[in-house]
Protein backbone atom coordinates (compact mmCIF):
# COMPACT_ATOMS: atom_id res chain seq x y z
CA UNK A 1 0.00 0.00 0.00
CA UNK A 2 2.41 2.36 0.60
CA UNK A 3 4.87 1.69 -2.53
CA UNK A 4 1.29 2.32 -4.31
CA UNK A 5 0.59 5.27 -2.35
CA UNK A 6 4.22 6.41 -2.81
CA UNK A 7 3.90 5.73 -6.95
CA UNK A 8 0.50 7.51 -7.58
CA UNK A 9 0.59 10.75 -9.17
CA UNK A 10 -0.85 13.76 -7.68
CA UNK A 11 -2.95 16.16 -10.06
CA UNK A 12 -1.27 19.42 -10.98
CA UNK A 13 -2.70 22.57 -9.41
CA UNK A 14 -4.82 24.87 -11.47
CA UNK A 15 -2.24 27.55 -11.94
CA UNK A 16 0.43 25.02 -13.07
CA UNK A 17 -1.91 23.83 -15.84
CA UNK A 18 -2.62 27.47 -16.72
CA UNK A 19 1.52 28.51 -16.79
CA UNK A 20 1.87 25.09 -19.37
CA UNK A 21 -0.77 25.83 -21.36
CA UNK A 22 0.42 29.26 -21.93
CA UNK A 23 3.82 28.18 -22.34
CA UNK A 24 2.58 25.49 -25.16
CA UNK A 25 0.71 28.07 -26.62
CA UNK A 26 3.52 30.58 -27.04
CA UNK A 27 5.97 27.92 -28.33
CA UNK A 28 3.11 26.70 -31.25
CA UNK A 29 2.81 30.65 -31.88
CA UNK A 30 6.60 30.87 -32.58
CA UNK A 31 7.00 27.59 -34.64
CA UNK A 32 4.48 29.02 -36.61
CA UNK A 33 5.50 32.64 -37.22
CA UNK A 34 8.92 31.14 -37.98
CA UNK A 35 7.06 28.77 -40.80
CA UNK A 36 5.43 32.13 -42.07
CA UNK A 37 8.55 34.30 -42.72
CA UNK A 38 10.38 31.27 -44.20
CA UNK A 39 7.54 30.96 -46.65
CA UNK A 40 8.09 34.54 -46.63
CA UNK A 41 11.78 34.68 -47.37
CA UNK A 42 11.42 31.83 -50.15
CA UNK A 43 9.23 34.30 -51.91
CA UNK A 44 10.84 37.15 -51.45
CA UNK A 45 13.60 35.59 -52.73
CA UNK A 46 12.01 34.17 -55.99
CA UNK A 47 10.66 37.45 -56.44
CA UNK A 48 13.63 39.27 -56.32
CA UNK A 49 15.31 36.58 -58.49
CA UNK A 50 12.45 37.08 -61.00
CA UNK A 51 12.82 41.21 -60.64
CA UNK A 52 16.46 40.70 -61.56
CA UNK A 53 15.88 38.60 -64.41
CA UNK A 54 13.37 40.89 -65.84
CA UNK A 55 15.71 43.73 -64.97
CA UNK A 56 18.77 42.42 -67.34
CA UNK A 57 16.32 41.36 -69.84
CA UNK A 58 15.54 44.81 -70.65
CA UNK A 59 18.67 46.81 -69.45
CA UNK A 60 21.18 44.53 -71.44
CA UNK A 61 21.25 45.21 -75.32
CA UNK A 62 22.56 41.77 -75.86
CA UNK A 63 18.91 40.50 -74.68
CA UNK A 64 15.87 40.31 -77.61
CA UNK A 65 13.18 42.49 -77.30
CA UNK A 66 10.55 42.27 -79.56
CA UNK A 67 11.09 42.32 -83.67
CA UNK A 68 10.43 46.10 -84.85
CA UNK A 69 10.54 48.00 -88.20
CA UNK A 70 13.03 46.16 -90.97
CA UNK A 71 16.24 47.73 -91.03
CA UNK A 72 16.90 46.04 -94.13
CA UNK A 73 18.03 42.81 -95.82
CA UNK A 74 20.39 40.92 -95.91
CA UNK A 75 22.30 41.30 -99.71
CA UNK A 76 25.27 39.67 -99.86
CA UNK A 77 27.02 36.92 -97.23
CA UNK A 78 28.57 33.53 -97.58
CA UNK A 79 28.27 30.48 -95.43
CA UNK A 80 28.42 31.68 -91.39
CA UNK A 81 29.58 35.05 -91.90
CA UNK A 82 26.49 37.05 -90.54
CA UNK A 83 24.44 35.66 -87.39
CA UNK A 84 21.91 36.83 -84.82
CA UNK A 85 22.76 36.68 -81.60
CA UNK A 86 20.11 34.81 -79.32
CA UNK A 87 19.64 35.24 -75.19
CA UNK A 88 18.68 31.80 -74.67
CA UNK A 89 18.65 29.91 -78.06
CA UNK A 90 21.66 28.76 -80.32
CA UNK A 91 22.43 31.72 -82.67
CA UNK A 92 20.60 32.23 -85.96
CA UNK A 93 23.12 32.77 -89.20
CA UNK A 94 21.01 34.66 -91.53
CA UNK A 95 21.01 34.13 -95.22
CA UNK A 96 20.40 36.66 -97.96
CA UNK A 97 17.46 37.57 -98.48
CA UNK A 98 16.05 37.31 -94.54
CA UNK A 99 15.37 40.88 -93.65
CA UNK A 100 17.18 43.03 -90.42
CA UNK A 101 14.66 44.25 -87.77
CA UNK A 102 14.89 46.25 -84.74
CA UNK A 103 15.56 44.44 -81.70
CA UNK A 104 18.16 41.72 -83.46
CA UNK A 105 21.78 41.43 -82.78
CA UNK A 106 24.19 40.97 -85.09
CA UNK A 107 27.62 39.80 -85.40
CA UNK A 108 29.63 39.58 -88.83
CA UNK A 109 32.11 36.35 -88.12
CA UNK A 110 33.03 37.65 -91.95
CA UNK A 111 32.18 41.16 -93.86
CA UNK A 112 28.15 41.00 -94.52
CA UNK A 113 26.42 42.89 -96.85
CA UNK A 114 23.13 44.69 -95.93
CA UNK A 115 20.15 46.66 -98.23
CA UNK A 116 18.65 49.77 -96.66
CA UNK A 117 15.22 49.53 -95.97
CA UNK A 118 15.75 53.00 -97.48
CA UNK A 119 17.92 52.63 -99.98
CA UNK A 120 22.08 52.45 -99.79
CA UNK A 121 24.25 49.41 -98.54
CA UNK A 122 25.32 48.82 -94.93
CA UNK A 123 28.87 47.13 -94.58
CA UNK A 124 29.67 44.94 -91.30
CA UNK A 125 33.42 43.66 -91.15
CA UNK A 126 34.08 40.99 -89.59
CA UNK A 127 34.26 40.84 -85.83
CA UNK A 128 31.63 43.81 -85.85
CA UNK A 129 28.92 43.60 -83.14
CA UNK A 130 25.50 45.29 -83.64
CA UNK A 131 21.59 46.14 -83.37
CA UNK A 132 18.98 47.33 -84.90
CA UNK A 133 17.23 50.22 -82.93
CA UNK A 134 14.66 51.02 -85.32
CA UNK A 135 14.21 51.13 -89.26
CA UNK A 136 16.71 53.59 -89.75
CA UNK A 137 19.33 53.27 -86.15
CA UNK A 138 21.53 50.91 -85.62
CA UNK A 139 23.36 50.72 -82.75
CA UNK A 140 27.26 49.49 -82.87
CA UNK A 141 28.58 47.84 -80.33
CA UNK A 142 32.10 46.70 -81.39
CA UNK A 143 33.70 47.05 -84.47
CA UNK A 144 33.23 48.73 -88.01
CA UNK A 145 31.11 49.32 -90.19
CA UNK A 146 30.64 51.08 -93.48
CA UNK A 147 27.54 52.91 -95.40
CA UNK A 148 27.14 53.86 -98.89
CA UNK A 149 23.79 56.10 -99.46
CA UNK A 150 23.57 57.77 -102.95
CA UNK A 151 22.05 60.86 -103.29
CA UNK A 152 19.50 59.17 -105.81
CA UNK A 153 18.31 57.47 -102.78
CA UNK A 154 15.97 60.13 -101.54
CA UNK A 155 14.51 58.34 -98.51
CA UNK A 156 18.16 56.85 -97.66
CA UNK A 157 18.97 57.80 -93.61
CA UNK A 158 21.01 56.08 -91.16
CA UNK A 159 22.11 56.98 -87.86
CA UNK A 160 24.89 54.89 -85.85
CA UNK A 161 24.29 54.74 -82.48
CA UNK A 162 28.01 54.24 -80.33
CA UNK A 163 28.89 54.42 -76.89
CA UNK A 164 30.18 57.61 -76.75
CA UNK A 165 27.47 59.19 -79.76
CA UNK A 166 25.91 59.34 -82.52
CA UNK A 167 26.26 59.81 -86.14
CA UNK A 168 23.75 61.16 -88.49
CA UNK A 169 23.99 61.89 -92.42
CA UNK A 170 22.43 62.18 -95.23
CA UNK A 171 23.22 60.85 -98.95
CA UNK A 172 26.74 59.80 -98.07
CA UNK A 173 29.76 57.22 -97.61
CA UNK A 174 31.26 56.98 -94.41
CA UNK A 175 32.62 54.92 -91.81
CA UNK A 176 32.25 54.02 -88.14
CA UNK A 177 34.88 52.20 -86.13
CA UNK A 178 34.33 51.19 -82.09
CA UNK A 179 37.20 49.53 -80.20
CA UNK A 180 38.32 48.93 -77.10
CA UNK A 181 40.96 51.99 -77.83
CA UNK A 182 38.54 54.84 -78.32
CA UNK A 183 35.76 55.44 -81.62
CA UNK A 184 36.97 56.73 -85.17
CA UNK A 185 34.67 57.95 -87.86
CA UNK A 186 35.92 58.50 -91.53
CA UNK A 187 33.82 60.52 -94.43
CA UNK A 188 34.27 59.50 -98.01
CA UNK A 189 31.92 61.87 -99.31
CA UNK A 190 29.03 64.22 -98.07
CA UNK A 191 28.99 65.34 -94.73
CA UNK A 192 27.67 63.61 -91.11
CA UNK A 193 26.86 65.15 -87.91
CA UNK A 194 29.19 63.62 -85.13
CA UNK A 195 27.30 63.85 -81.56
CA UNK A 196 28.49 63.54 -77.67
CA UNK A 197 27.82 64.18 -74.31
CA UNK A 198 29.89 67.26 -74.53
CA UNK A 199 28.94 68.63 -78.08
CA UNK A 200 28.05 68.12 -82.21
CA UNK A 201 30.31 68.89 -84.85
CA UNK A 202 29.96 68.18 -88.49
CA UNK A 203 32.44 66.22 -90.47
CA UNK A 204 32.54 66.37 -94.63
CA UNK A 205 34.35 64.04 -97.37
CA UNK A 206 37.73 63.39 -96.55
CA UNK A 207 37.61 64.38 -92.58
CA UNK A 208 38.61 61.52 -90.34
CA UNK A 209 38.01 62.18 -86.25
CA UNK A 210 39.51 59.73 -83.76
CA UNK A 211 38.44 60.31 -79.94
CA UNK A 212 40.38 57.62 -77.37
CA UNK A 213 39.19 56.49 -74.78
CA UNK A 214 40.55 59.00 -72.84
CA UNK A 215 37.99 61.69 -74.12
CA UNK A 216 40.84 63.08 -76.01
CA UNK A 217 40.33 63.68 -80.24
CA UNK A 218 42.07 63.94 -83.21
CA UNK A 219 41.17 65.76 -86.57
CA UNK A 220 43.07 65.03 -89.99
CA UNK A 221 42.26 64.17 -93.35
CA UNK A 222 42.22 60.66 -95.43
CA UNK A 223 41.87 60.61 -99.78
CA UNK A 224 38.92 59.18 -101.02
CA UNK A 225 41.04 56.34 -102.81
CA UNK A 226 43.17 55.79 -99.29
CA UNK A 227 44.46 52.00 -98.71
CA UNK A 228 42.62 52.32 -95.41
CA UNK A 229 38.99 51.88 -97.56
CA UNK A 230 40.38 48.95 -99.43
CA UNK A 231 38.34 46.62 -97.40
CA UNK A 232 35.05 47.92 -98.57
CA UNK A 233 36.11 47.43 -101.94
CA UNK A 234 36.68 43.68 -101.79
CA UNK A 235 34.42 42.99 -99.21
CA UNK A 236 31.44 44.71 -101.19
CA UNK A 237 28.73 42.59 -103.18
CA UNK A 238 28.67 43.07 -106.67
CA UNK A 239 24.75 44.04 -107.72
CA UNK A 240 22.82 41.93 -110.47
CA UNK A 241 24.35 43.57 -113.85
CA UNK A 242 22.34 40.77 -115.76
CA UNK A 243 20.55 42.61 -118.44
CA UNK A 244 21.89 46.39 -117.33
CA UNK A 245 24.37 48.85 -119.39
CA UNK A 246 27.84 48.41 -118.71
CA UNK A 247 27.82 51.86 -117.70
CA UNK A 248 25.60 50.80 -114.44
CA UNK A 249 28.67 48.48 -113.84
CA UNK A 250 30.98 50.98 -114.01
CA UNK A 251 29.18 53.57 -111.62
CA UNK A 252 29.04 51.36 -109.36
CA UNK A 253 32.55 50.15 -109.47
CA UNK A 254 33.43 53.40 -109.81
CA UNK A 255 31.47 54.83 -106.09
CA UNK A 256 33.04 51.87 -104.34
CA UNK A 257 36.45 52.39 -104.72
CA UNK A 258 36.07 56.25 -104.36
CA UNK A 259 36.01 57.71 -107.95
CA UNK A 260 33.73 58.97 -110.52
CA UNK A 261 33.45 57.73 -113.91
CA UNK A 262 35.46 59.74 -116.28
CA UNK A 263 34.77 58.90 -120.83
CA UNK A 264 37.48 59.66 -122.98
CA UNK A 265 34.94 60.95 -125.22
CA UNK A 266 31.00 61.15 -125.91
CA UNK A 267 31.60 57.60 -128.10
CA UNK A 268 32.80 55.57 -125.19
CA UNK A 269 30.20 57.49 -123.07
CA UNK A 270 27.27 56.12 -125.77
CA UNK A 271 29.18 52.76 -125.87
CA UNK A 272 28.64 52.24 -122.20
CA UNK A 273 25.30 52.88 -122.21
CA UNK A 274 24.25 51.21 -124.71
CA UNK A 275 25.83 47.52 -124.29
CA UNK A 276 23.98 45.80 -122.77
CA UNK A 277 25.77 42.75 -120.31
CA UNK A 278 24.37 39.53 -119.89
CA UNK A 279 25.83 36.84 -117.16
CA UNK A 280 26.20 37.14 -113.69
CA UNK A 281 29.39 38.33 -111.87
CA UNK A 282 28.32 38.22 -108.37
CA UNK A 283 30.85 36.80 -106.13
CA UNK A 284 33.59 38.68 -107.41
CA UNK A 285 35.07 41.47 -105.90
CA UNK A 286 34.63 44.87 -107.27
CA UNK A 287 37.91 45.22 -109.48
CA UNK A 288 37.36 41.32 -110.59
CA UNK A 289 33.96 41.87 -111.78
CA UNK A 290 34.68 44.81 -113.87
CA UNK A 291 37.47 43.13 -115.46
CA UNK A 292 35.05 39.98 -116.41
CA UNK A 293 32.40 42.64 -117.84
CA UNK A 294 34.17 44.81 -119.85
CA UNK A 295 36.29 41.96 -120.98
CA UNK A 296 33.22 41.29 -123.04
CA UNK A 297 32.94 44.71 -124.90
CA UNK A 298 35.36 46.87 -127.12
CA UNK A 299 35.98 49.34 -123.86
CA UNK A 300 39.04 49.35 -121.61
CA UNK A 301 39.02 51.10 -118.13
CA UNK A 302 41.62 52.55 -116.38
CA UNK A 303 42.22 53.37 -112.18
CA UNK A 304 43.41 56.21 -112.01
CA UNK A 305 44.32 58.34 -108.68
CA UNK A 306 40.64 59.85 -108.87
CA UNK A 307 38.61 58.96 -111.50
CA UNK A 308 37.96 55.20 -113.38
CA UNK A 309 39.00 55.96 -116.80
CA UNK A 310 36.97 54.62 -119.72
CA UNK A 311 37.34 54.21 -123.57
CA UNK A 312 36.85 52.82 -126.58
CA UNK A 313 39.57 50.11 -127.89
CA UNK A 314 42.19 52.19 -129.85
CA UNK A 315 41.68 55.34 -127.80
CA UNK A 316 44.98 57.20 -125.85
């Protein structure tokens, strides 16, 4: 009896049942405010995972917003050389023919060949970067790139977006270089508006402005027929001349390496225009196709230091 009485268990008092009560209460309070701001946290976190996201998505120009107003097409490329850049896909080499929009990033692994959506030709050597802003921006990124706009081109405007500027133009031939050395801009002919933080200034055919990284700049002056433009010769694509007057040949041939056409006389002026070529000599370079054309025909042609010199067989 007593090992019983010693073993039984007395009931607690009503203010001990009260204290543990509260006290499990409190502790099933904090276990589940803690649950609450871990869900909390884990969303918070996603959130600001998902904010970030969004927030390079739009802030880097190396992520694809959506396609805009054609830029232009694509004229002239061979296997690989021009591709769009994709955020999360495998990049896109474009093919000629497929047209440039805003929003799409480009990078010339060789020299590409665009049409303006306006009118003129848009050079990109290779190992240039670039986008399209809008039909008639593009920004560049890295690298160089050339464009030929003819003043028969009426509607023909481009503006080059870098990261120190802009230039704008009309009816011209220029260049724009970006490296990691500074930005360079070269006029062939006409006349472009160079702009910056700090001010505009206008540039016209044979200027050439250099501004290093530094801020610093540097004016001087570069012939029309300079080596440094060679590239855009060879690296230009020779337009359908199938059915067209040699004389549309040799304008073009002529623009492209920095000259004007120049006739001996008013018979090799009539001769041009009125033989008539037939073939195709796209593929060539600008000097090689000429050569091939006029190979056909009683004229000869002639680069000189300004002007491509044409005649009739027999003429001094």
């Amino acid at each position: 009896m007593r090992l019983r009485e010693y073993l039984r268990t007395r009931p607690l008092a009503e203010d001990s049942l009260a204290r543990m009560r509260d006290a499990v209460a409190a502790e099933w309070r904090s276990s589940t405010q803690r649950r609450r701001m871990q869900r909390r946290v884990a969303l918070w976190a996603m959130t600001g995972a998902a904010a970030a996201i969004s927030a390079v998505w739009i802030a880097s120009p190396w992520f694809a917003p959506a396609p805009g107003l054609p830029l232009g097409t694509v004229s002239g490329v061979t296997a690989d050389s021009l591709y769009e850049l994709r955020a999360w896909r495998r990049d896109s080499a474009l093919t000629a023919g497929q047209p440039v929009r805003a929003g799409m990033k480009l990078e010339a692994r060789q020299t590409a060949d665009i049409s303006l959506q306006g009118g003129g030709t848009l050079l990109l050597r290779a190992g240039t970067r670039a986008r399209g802003v809008d039909g008639h921006t593009l920004y560049l990124e890295s690298g160089t790139v050339y464009v030929d706009i003819d003043p028969a081109y009426e509607r023909g405007t481009l503006e080059i977006l870098t990261p120190r500027g802009s230039v704008r133009h009309t009816a011209t031939e220029f260049e724009v270089a970006v490296g990691t050395s500074g930005e360079r801009v070269r006029v062939r002919e006409g006349a472009v508006l160079v702009g910056s933080a700090r001010a505009t200034r206008s540039l016209t055919a044979g200027d050439e402005l250099t501004q290093a990284a530094d801020g610093t700049t540097q004016l001087r002056r570069i012939d029309s027929t300079d080596p440094a433009w060679k590239w855009v010769e060879e690296s230009s694509t020779v337009p359908d001349a199938d059915g067209k007057p040699v004389a549309f040949l040799l304008a073009w041939v002529a623009r492209r390496s920095g000259r004007s056409v120049q006739y001996a006389d008013a018979h090799a002026r009539e001769m041009a225009e009125k033989t008539i070529l037939h073939g195709s000599v796209r593929g060539l370079d600008a000097a090689a196709a000429l050569r091939t054309a006029v190979s056909t025909t009683t004229l000869r042609c002639e680069f000189r230091p300004k002007v491509l010199w044409v005649a009739a067989a027999g003429t001094r």
